[in-house]
Protein backbone atom coordinates (compact mmCIF):
# COMPACT_ATOMS: atom_id res chain seq x y z
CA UNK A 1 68.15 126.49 87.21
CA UNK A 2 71.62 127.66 86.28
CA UNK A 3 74.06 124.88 87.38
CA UNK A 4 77.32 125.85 89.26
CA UNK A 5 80.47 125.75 87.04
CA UNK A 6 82.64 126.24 89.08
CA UNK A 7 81.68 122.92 91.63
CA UNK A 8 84.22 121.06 89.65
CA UNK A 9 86.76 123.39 90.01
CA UNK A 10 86.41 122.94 93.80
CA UNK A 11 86.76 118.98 93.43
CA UNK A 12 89.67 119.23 91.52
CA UNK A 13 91.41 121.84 93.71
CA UNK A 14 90.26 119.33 96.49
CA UNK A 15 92.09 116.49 94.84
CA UNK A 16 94.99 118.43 94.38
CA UNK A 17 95.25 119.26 97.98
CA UNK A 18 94.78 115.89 99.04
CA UNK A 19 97.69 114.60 96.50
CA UNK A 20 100.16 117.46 97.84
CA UNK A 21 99.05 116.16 100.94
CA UNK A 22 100.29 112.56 100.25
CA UNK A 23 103.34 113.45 98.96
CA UNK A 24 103.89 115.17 101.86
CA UNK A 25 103.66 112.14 103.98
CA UNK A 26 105.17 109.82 101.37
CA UNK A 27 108.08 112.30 101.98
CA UNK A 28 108.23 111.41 105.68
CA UNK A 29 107.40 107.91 105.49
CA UNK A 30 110.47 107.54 103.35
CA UNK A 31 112.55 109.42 106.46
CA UNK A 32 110.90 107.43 109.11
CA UNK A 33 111.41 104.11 107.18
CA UNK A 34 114.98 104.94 106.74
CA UNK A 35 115.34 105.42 110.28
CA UNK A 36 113.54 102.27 111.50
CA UNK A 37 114.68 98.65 111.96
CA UNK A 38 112.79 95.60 111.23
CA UNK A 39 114.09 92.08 112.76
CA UNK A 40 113.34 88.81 110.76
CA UNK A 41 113.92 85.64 113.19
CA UNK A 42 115.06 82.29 112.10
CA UNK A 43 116.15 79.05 114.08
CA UNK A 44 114.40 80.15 117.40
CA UNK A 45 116.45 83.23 117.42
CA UNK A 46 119.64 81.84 116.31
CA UNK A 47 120.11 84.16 113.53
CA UNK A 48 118.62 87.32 112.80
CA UNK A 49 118.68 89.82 110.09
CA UNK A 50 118.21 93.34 110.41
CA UNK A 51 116.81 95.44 107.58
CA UNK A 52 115.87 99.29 107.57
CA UNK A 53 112.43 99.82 106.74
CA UNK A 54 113.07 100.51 103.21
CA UNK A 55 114.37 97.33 103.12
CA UNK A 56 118.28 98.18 103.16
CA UNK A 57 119.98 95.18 105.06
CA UNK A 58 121.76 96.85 108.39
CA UNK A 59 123.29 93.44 109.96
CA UNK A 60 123.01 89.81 110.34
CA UNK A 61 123.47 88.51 113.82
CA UNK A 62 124.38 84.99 114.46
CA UNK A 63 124.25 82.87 117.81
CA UNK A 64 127.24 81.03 118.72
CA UNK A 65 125.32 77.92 119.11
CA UNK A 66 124.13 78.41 115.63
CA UNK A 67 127.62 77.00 114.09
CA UNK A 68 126.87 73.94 115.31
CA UNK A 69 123.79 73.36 113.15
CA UNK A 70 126.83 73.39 110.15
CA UNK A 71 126.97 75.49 107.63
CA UNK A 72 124.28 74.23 105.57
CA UNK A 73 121.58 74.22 108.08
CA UNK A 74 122.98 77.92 109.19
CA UNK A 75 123.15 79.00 105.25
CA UNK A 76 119.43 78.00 105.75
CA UNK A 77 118.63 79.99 108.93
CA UNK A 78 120.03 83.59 107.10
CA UNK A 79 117.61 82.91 104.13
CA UNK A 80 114.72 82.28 106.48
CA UNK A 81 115.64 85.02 108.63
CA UNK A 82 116.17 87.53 105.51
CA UNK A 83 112.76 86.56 103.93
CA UNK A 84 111.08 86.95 107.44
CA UNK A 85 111.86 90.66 107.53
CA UNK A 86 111.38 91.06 103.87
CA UNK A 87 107.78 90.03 104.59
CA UNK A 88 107.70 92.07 107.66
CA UNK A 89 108.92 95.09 105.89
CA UNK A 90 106.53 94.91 102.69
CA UNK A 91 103.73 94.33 104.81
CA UNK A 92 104.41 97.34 107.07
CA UNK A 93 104.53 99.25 103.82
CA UNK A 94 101.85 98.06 102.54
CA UNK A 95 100.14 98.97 105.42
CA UNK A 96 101.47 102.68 105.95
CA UNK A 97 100.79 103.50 101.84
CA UNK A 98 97.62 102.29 102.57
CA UNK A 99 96.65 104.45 105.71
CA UNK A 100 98.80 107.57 104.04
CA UNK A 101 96.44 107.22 100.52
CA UNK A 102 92.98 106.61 102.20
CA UNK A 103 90.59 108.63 101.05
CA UNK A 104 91.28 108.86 97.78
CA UNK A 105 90.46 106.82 95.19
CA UNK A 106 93.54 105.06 93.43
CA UNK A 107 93.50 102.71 91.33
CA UNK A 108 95.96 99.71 92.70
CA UNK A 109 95.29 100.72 95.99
């Protein structure tokens, strides 16, 4: 039984489709993420920091009851807010990389 050479061929013009196909949606994540806003909360909602989805900082926007905290405990509230949508943003992309590469097999993930 003569074995089919060409049944490689087809795999790799498979996984060649599928990789187009990837960067093809990496291509509009990047747009979409650009375009969206992610919100990270601090000091029950006393500050908050807007980043785009790619993680580009848009605005910070402080209560005015939040100056009377001082401006240590405010300093504070920006960091916390900041690293909340820093984690909110990484895990989203995490997330959408993850949905946009399923199916193939990448190492790291």
């Amino acid at each position: 039984m003569v074995k089919n050479p060409f049944g490689k061929m087809k795999e790799l013009a498979d996984a060649f489709k599928k990789a187009q196909e990837v960067q093809q949606g990496a291509q509009e994540l990047q747009a979409e993420l650009e375009q969206l806003e992610i919100e990270g909360i601090a000091g029950d909602g006393l500050v908050k920091v807007i980043m785009s989805g790619n993680q580009e900082p848009r605005r910070v926007e402080i209560a005015p009851d939040a100056l009377n905290h001082g401006a240590e405990a405010l300093s504070a509230m920006v960091t916390t807010a900041m690293q909340d949508a820093y984690s909110k943003s990484t895990e989203m992309m995490r997330s959408r990389m993850e949905e946009l590469t399923s199916g193939l097999n990448l190492p790291g993930f």
